[in-house]
C-alpha atoms as a PDB file:
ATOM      1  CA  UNK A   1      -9.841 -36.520  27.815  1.00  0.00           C
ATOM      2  CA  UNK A   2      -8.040 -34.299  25.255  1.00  0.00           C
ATOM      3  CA  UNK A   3      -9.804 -31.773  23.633  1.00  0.00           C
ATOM      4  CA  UNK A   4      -7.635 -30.439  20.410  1.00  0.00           C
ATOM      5  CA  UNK A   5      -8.919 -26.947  19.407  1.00  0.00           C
ATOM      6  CA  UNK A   6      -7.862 -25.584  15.930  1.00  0.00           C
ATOM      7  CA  UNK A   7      -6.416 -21.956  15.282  1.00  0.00           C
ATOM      8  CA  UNK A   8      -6.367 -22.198  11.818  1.00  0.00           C
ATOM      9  CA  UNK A   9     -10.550 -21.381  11.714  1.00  0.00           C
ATOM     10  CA  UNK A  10      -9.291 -18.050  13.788  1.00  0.00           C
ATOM     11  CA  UNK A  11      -6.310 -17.177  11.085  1.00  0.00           C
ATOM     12  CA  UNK A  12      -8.663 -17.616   8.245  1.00  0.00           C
ATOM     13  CA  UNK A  13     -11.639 -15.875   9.490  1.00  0.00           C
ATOM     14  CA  UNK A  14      -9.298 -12.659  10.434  1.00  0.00           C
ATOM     15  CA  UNK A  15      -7.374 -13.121   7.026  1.00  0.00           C
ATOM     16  CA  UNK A  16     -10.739 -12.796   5.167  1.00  0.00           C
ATOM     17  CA  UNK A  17     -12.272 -10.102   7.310  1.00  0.00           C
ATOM     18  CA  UNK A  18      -9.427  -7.741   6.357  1.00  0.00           C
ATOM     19  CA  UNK A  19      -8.751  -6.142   2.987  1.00  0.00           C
ATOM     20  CA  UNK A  20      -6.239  -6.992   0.670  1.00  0.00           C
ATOM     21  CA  UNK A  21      -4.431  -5.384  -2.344  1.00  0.00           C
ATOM     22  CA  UNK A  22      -5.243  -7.638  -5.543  1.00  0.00           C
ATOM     23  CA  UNK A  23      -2.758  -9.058  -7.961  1.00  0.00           C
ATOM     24  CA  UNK A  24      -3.691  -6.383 -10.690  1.00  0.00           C
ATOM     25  CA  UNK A  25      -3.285  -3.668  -8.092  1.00  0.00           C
ATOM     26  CA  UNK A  26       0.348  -4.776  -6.622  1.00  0.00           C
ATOM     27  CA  UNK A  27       1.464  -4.764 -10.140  1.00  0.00           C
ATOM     28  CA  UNK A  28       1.400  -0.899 -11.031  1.00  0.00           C
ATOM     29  CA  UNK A  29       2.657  -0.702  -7.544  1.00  0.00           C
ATOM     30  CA  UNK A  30       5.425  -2.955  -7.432  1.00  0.00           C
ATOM     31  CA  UNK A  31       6.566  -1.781 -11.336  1.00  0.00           C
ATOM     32  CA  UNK A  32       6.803   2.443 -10.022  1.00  0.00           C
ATOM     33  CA  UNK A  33       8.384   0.728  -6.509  1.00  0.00           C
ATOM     34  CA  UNK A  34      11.207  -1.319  -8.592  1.00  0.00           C
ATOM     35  CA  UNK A  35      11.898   1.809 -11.133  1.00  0.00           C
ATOM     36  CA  UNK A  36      12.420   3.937  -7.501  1.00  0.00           C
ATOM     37  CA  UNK A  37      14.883   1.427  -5.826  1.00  0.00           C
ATOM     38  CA  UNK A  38      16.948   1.335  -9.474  1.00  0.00           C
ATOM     39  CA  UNK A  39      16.884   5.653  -9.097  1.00  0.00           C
ATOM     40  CA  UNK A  40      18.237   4.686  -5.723  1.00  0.00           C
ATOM     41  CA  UNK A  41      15.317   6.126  -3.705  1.00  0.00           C
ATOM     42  CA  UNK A  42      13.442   3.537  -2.014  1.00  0.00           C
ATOM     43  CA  UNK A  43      14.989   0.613  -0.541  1.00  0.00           C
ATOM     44  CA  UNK A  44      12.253  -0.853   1.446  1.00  0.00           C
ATOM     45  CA  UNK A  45       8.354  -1.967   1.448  1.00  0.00           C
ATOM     46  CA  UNK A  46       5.784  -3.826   3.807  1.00  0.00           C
ATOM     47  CA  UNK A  47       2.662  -4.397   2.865  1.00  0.00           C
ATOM     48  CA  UNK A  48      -0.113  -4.168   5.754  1.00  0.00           C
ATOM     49  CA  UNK A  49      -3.813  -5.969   5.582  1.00  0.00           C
ATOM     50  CA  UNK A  50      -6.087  -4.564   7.921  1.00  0.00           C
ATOM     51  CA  UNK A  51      -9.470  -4.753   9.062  1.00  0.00           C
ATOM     52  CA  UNK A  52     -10.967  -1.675   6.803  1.00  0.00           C
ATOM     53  CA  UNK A  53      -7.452  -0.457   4.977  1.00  0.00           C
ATOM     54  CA  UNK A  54      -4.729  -2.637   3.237  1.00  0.00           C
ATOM     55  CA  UNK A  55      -1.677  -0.150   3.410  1.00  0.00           C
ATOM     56  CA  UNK A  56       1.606  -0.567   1.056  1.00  0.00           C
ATOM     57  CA  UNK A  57       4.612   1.043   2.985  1.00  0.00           C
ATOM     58  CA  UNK A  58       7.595   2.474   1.292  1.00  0.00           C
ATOM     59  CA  UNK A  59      10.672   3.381   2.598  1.00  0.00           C
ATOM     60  CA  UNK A  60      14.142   5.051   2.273  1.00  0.00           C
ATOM     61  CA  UNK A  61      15.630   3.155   5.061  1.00  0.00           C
ATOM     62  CA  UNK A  62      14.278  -0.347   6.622  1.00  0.00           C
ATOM     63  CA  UNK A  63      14.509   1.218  10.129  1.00  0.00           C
ATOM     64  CA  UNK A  64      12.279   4.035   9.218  1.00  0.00           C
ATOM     65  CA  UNK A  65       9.235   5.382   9.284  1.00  0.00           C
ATOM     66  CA  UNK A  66       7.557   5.031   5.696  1.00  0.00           C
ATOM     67  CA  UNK A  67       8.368   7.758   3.491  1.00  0.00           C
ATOM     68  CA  UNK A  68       4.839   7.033   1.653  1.00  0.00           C
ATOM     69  CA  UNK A  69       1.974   5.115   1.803  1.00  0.00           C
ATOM     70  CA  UNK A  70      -0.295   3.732  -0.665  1.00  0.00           C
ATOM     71  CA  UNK A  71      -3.621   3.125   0.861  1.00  0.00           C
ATOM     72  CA  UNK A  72      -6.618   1.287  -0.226  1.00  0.00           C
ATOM     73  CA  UNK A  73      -9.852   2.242   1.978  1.00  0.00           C
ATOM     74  CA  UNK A  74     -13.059   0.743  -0.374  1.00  0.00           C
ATOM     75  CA  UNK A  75     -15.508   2.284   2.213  1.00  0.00           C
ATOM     76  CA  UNK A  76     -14.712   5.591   0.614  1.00  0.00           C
ATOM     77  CA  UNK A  77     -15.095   3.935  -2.628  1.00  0.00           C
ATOM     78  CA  UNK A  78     -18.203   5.893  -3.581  1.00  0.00           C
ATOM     79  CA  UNK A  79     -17.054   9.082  -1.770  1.00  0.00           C
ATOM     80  CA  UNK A  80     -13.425  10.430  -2.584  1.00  0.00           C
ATOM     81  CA  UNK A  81     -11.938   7.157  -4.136  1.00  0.00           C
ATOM     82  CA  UNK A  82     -10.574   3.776  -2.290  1.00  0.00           C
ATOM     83  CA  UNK A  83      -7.034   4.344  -3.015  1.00  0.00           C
ATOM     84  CA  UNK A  84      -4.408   7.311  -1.839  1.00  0.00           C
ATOM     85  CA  UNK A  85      -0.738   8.311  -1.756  1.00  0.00           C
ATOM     86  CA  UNK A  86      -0.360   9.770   1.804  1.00  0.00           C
ATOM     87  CA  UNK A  87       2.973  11.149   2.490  1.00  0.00           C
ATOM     88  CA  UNK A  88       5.447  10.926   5.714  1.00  0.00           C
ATOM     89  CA  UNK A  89       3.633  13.903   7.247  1.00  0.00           C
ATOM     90  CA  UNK A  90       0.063  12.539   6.941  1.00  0.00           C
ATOM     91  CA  UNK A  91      -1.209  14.611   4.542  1.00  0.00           C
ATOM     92  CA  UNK A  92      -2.923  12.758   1.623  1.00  0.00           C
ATOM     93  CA  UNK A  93      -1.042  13.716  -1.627  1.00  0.00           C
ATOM     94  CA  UNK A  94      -3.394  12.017  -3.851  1.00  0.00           C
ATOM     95  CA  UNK A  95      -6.515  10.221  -3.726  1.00  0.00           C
ATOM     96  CA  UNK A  96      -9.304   8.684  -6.275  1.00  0.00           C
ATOM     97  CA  UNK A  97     -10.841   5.421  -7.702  1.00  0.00           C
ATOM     98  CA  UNK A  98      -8.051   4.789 -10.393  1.00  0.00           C
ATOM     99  CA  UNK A  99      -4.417   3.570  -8.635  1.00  0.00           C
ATOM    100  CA  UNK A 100      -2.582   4.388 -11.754  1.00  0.00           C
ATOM    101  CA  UNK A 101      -3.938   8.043 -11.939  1.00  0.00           C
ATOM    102  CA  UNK A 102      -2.816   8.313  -8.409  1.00  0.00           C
ATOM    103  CA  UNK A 103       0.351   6.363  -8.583  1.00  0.00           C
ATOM    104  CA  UNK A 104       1.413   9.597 -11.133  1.00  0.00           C
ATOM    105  CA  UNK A 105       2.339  12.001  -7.723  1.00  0.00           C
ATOM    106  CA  UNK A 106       4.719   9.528  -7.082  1.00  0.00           C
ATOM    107  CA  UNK A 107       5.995   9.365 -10.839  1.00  0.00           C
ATOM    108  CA  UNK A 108       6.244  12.815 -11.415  1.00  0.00           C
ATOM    109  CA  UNK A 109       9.129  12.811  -8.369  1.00  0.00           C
ATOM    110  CA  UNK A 110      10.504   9.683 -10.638  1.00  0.00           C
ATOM    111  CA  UNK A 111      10.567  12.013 -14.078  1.00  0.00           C
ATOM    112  CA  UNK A 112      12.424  14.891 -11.522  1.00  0.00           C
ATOM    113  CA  UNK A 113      15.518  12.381 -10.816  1.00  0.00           C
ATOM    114  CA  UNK A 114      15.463  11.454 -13.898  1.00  0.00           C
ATOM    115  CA  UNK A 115      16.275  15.092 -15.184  1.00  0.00           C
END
């Protein structure tokens, strides 16, 4: 006899143990990432969901390694703050509990091309 076994209960159940940016928090995001790619800056993205971190990529080049990442951790949301701008090296350039206040490192290089 047959015995059919479903993957989809596996896909959901990992999909819903990992942590995802929400609609209100890709907006900011995507708004400073499409001012960028006009500037002529970024060209790519890739968003990442993972088990404790959902990562937003950006990049110069698609064949790169991301320039910056915007990270959202909400284990550290009572310590430092859930979300952070970590740059290519690994050093965190920003970090707190409001994205938009530290979405502004990445703005102020935005207001520099601009001059």
């Amino acid at each position: 006899m047959n015995k059919f076994v479903s993957i989809d209960k596996d896909v959901n159940q990992s999909y819903e143990n990992s942590i995802h940016f929400h609609r209100t928090e890709l907006s900011p995001i995507i708004s400073l990432y499409g001012r960028m790619v006009a500037a002529g800056e970024w060209r790519d993205y890739g968003i990442s969901s993972l088990k404790e971190v959902a990562i937003f990529s950006i990049f110069r080049k698609a064949a790169e390694h991301p320039i910056y990442t915007i990270e959202k951790r909400p284990k550290l949301k009572s310590k430092q703050g859930m979300y952070s701008v970590v740059g290519m090296d690994g050093h965190i350039l920003k970090r707190g509990s409001d994205l938009k206040a530290v979405l502004q490192v990445l703005e102020r290089k935005l207001i520099k091309l601009v001059k």
